[in-house]
PDB file of N, CA and C in Angstrom:
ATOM      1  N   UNK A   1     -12.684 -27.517  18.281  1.00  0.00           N
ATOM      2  CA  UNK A   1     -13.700 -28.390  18.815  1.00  0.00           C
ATOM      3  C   UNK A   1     -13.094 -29.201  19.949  1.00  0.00           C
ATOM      4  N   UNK A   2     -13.468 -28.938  21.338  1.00  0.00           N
ATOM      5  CA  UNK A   2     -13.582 -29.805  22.268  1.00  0.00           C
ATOM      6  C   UNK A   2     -14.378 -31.346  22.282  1.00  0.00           C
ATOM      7  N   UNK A   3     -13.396 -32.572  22.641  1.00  0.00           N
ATOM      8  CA  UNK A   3     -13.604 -33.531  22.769  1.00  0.00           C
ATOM      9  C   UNK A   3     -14.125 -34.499  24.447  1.00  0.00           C
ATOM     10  N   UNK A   4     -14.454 -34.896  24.790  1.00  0.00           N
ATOM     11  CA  UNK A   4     -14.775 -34.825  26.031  1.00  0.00           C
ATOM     12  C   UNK A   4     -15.592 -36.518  26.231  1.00  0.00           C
ATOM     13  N   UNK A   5     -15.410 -37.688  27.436  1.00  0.00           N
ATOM     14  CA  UNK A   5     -15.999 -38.528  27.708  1.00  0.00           C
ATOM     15  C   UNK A   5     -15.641 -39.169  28.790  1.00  0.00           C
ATOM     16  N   UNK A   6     -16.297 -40.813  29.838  1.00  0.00           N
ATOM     17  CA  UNK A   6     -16.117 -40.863  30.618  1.00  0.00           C
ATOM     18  C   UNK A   6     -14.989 -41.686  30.242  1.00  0.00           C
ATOM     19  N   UNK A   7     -13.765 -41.744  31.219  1.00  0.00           N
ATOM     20  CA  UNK A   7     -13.086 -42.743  31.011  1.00  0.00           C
ATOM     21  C   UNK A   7     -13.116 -44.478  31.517  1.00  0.00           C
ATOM     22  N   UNK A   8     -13.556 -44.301  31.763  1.00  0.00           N
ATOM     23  CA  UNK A   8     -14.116 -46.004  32.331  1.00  0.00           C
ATOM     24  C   UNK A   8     -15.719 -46.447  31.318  1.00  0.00           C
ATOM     25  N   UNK A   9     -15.986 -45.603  30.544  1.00  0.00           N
ATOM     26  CA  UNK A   9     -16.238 -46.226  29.578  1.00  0.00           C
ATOM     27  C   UNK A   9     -15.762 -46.160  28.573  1.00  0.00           C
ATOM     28  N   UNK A  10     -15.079 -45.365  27.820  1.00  0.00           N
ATOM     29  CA  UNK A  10     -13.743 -45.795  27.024  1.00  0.00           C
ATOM     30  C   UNK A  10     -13.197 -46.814  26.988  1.00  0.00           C
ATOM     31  N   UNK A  11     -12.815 -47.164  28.562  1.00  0.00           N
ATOM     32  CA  UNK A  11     -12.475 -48.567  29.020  1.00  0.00           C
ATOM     33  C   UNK A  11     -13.093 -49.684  28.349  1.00  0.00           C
ATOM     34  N   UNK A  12     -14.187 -49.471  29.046  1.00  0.00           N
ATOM     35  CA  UNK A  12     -15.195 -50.752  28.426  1.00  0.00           C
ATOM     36  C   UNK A  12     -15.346 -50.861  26.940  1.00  0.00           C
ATOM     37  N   UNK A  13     -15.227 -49.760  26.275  1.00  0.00           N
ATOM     38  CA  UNK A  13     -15.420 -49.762  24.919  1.00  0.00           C
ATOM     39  C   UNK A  13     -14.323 -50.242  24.191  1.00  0.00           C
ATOM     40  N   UNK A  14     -13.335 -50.223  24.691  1.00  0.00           N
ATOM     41  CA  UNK A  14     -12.194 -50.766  24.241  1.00  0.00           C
ATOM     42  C   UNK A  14     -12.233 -52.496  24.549  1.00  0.00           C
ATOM     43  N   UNK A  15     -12.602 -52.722  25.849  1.00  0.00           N
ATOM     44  CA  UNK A  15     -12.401 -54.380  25.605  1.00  0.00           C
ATOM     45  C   UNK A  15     -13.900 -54.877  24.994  1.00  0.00           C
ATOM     46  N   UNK A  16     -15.138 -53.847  24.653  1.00  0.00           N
ATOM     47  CA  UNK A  16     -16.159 -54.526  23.220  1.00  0.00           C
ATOM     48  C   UNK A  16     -16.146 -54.418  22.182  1.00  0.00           C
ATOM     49  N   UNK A  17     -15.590 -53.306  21.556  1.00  0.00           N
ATOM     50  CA  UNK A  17     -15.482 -52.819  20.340  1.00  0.00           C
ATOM     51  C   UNK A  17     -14.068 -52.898  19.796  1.00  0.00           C
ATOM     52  N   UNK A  18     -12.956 -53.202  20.865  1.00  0.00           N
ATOM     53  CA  UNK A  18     -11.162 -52.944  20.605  1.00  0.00           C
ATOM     54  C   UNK A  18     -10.999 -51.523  19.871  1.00  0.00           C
ATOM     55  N   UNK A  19     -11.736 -50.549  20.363  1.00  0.00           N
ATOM     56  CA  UNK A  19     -11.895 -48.954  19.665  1.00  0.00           C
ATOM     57  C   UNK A  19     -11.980 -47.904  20.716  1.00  0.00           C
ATOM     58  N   UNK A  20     -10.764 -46.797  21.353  1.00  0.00           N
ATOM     59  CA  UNK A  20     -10.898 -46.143  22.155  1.00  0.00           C
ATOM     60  C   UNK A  20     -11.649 -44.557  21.631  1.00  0.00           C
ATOM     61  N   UNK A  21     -12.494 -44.055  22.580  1.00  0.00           N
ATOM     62  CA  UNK A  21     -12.824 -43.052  21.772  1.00  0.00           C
ATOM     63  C   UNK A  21     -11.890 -41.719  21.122  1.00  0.00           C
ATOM     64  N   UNK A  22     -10.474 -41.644  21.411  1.00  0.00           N
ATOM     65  CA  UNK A  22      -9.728 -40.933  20.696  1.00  0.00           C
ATOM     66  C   UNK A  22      -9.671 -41.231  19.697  1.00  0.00           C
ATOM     67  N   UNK A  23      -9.661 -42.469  18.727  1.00  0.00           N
ATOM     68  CA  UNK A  23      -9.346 -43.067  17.819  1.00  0.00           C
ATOM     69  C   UNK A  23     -10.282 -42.567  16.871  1.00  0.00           C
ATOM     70  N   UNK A  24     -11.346 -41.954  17.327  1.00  0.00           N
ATOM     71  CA  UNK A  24     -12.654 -42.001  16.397  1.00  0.00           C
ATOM     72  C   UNK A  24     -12.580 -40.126  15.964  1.00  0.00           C
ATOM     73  N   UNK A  25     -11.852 -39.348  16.931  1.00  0.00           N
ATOM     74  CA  UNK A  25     -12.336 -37.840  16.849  1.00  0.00           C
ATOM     75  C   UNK A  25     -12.075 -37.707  15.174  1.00  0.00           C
ATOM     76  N   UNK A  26     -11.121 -37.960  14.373  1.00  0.00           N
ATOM     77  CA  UNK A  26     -10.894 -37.540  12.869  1.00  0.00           C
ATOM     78  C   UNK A  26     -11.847 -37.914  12.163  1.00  0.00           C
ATOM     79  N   UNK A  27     -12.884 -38.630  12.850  1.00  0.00           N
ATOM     80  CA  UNK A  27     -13.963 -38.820  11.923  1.00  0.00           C
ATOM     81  C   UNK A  27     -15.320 -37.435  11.870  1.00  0.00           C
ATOM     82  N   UNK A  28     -14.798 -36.525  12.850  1.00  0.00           N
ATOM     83  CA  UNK A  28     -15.434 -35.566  13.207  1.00  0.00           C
ATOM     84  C   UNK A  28     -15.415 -34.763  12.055  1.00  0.00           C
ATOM     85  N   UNK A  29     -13.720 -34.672  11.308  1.00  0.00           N
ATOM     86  CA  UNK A  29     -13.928 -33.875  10.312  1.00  0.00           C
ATOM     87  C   UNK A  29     -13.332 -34.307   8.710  1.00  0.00           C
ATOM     88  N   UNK A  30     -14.073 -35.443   8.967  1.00  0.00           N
ATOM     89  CA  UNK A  30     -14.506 -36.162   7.825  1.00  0.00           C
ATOM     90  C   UNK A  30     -15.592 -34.931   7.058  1.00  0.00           C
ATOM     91  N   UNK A  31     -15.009 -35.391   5.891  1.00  0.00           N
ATOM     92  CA  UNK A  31     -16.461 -34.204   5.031  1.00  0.00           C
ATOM     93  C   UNK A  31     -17.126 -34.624   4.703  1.00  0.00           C
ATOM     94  N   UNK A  32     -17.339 -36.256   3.968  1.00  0.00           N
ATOM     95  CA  UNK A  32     -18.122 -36.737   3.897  1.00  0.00           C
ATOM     96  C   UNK A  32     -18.899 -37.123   5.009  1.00  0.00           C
ATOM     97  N   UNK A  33     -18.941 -37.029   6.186  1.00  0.00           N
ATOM     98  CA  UNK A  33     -19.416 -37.873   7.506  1.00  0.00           C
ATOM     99  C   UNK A  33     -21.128 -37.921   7.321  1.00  0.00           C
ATOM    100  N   UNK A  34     -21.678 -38.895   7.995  1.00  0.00           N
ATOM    101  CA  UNK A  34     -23.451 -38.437   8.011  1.00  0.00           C
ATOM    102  C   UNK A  34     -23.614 -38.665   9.262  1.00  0.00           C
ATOM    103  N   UNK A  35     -24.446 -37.472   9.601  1.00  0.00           N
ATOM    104  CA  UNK A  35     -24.814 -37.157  11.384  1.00  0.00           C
ATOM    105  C   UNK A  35     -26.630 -37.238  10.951  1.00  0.00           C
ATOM    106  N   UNK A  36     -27.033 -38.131  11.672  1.00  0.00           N
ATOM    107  CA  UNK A  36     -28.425 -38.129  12.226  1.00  0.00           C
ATOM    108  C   UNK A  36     -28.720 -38.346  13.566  1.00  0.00           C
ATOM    109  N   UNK A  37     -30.343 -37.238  13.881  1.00  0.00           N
ATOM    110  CA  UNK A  37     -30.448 -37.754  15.209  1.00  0.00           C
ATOM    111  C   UNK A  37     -30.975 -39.113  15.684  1.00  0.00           C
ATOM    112  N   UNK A  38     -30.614 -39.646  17.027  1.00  0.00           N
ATOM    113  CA  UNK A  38     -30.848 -41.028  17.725  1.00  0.00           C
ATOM    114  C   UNK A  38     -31.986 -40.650  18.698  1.00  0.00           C
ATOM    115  N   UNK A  39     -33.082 -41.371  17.431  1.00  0.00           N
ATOM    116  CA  UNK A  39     -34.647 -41.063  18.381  1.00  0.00           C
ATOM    117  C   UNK A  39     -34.845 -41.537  19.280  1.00  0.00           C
ATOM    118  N   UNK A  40     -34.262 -43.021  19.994  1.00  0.00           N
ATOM    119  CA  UNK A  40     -34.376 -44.136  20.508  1.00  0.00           C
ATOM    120  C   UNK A  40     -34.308 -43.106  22.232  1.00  0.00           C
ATOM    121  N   UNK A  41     -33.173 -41.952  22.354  1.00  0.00           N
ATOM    122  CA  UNK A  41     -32.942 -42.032  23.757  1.00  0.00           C
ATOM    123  C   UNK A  41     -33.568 -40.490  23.998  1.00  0.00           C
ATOM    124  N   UNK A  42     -33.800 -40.371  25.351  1.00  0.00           N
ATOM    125  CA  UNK A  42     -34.441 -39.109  25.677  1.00  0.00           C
ATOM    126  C   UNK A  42     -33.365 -38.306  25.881  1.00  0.00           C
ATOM    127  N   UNK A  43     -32.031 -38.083  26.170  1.00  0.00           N
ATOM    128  CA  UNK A  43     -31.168 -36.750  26.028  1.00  0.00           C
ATOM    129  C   UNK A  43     -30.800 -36.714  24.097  1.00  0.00           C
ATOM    130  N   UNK A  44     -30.647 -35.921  24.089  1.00  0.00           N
ATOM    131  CA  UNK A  44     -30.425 -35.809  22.587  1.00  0.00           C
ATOM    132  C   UNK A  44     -29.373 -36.146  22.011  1.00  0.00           C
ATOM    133  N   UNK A  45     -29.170 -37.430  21.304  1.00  0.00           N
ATOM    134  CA  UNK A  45     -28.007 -38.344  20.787  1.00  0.00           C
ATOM    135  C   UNK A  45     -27.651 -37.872  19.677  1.00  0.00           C
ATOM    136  N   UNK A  46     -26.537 -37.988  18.881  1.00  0.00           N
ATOM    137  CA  UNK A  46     -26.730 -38.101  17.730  1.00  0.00           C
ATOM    138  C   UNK A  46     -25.320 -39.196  17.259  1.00  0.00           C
ATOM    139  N   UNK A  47     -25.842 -39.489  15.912  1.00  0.00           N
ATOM    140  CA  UNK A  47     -25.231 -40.624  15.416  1.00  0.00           C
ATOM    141  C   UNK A  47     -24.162 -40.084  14.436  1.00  0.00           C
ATOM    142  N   UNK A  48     -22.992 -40.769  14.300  1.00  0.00           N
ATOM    143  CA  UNK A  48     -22.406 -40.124  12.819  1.00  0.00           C
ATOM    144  C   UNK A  48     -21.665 -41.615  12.459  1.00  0.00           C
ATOM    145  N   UNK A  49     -21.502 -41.406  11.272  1.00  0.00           N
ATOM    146  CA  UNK A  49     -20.948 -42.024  10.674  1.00  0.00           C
ATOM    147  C   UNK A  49     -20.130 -41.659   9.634  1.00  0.00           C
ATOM    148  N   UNK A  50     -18.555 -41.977  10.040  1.00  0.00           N
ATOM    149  CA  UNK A  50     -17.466 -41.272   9.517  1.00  0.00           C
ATOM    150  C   UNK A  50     -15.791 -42.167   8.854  1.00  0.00           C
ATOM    151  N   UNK A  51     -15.263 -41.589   8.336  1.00  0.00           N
ATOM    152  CA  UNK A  51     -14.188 -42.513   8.022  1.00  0.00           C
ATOM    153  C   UNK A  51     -12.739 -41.889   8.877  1.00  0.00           C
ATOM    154  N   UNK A  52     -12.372 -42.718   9.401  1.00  0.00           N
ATOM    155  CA  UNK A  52     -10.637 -42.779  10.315  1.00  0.00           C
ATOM    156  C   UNK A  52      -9.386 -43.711   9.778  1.00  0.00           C
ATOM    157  N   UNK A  53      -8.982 -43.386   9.235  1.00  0.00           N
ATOM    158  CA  UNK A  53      -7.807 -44.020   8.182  1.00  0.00           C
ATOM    159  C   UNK A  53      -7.794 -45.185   7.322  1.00  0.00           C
ATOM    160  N   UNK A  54      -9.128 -44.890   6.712  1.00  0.00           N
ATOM    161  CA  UNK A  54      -9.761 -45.715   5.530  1.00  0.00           C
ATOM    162  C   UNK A  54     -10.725 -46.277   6.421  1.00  0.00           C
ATOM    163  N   UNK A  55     -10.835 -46.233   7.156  1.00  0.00           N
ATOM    164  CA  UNK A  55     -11.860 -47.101   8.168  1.00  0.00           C
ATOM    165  C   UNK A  55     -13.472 -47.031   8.768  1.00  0.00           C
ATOM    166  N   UNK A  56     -14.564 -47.057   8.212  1.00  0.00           N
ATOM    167  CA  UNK A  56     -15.765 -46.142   8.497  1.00  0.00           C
ATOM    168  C   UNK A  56     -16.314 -47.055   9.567  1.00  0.00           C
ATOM    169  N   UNK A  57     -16.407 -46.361  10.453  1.00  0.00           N
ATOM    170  CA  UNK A  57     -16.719 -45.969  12.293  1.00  0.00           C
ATOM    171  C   UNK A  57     -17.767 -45.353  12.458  1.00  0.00           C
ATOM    172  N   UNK A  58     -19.019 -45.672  13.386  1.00  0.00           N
ATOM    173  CA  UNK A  58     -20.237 -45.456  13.424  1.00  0.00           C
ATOM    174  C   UNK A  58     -20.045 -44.756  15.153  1.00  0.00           C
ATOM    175  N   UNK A  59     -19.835 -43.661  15.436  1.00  0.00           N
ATOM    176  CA  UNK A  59     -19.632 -43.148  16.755  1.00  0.00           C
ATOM    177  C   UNK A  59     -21.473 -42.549  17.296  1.00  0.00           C
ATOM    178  N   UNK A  60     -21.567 -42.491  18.421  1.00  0.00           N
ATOM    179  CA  UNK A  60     -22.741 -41.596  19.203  1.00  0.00           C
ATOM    180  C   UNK A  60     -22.070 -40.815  20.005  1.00  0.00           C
ATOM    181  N   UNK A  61     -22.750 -39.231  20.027  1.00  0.00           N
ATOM    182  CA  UNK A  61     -21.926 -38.759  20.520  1.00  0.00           C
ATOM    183  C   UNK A  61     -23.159 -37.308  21.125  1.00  0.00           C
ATOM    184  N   UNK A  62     -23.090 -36.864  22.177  1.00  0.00           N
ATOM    185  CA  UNK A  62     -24.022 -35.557  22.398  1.00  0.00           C
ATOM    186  C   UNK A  62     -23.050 -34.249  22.715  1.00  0.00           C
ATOM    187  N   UNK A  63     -23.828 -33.015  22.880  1.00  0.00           N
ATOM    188  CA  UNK A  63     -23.062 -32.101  22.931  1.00  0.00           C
ATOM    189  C   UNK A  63     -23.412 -31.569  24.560  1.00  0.00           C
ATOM    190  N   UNK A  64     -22.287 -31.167  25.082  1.00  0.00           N
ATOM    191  CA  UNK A  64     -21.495 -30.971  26.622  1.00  0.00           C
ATOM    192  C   UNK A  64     -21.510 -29.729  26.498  1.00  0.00           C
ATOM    193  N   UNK A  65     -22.373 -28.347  26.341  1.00  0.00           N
ATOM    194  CA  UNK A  65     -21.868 -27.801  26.123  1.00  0.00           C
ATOM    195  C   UNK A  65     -21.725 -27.020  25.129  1.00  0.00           C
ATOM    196  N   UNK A  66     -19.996 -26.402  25.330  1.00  0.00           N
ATOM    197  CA  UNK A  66     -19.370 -26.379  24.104  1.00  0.00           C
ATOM    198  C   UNK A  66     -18.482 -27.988  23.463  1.00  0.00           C
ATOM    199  N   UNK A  67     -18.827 -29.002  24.039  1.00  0.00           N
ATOM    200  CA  UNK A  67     -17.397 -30.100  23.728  1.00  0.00           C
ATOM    201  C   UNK A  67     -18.706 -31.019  23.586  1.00  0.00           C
ATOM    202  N   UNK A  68     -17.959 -31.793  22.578  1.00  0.00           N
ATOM    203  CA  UNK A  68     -18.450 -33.287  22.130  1.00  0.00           C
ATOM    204  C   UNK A  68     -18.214 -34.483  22.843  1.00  0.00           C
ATOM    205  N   UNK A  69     -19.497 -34.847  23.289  1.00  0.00           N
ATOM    206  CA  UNK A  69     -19.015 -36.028  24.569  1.00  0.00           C
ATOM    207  C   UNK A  69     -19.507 -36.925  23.904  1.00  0.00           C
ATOM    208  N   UNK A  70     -18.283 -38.286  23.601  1.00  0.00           N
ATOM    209  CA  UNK A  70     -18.407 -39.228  23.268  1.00  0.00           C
ATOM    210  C   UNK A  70     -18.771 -40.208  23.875  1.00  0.00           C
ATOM    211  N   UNK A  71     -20.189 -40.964  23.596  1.00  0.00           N
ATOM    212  CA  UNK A  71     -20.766 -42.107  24.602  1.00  0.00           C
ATOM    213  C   UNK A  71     -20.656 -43.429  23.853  1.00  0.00           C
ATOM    214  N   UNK A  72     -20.353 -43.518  22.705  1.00  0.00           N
ATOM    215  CA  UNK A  72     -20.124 -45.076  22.288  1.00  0.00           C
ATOM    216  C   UNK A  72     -19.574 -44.753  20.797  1.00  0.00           C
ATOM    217  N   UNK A  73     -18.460 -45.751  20.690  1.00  0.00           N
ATOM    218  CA  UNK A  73     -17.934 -45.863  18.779  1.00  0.00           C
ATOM    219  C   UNK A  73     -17.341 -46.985  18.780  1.00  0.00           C
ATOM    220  N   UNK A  74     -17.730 -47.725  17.817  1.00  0.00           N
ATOM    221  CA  UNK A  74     -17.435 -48.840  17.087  1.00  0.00           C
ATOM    222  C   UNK A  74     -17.106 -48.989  15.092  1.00  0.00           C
ATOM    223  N   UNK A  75     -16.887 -49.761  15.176  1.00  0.00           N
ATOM    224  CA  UNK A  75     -16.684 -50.342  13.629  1.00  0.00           C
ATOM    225  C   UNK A  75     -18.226 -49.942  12.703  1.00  0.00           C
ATOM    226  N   UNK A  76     -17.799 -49.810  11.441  1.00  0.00           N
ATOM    227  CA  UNK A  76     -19.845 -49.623  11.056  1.00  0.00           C
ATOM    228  C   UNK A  76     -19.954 -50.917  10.435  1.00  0.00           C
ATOM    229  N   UNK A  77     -21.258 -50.801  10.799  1.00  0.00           N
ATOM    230  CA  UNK A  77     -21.987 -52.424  10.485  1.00  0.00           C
ATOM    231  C   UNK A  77     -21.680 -52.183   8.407  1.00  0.00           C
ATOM    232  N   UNK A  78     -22.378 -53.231   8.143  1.00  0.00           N
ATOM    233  CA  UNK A  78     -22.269 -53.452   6.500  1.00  0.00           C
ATOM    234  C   UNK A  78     -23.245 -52.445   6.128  1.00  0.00           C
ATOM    235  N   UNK A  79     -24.242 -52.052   7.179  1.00  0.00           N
ATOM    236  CA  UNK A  79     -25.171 -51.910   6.297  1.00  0.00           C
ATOM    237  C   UNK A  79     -25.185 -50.009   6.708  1.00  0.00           C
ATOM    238  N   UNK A  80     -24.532 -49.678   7.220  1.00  0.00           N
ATOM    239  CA  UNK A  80     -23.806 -48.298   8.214  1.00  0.00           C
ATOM    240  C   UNK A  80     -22.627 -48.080   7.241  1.00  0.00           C
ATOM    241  N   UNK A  81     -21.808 -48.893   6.665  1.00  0.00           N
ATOM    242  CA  UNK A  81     -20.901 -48.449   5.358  1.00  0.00           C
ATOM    243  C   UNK A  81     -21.365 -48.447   4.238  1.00  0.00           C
ATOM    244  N   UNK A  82     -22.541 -49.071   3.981  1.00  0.00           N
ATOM    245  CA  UNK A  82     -23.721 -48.752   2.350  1.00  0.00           C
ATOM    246  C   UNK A  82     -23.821 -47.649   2.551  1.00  0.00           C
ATOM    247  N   UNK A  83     -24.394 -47.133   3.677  1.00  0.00           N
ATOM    248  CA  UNK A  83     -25.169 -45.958   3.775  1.00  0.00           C
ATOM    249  C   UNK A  83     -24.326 -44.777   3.587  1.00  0.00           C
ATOM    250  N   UNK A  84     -23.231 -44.984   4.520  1.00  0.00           N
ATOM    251  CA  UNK A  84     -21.887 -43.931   4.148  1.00  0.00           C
ATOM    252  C   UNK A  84     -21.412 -43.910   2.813  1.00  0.00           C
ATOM    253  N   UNK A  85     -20.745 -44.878   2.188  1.00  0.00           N
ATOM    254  CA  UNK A  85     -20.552 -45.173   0.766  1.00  0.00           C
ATOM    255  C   UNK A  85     -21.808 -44.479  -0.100  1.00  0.00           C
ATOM    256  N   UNK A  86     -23.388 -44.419   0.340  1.00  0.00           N
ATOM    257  CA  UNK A  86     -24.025 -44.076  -0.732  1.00  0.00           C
ATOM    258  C   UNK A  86     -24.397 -42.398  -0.845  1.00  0.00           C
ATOM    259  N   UNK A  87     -23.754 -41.796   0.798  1.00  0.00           N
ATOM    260  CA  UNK A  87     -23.601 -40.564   0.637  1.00  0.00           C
ATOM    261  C   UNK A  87     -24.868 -39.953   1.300  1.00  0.00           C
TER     262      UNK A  87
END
């Protein structure tokens, strides 16, 4: 699996979230992970929510392709780790 995003928003994501999007790819193959789609935008988003070294991370991410282009990941909210936690 190809990984793929812009770097100057990486950038930015790092000084809002303190989370670069490399940090997040092992959540890709998380087995537990939950991927739903993000109705909100007109290219086709999707959401996952995954764990990275005990850590559950709420990434958006669309497909490039063949490669996964990462457009935003952060920390998961409380209520984004219920949901993961409840499976």
């Amino acid at each position: 699996m190809e990984f793929e995003w812009d770097e100057q928003k990486a950038q930015g994501n790092i000084l809002k979230h303190r989370i670069h999007f490399r940090q997040v790819i092992p959540a890709f193959f998380d087995p537990f992970r939950l991927e739903y789609a993000d109705p909100e935008q007109s290219e086709e988003r999707i959401r996952l929510i995954g764990q990275v070294q005990g850590r559950i991370v709420f990434v958006v991410y669309t497909w490039r392709g063949d490669a996964v282009r990462i457009i935003s990941a952060r920390k998961a909210t409380k209520d984004e780790r219920e949901k993961y936690n409840a499976g």
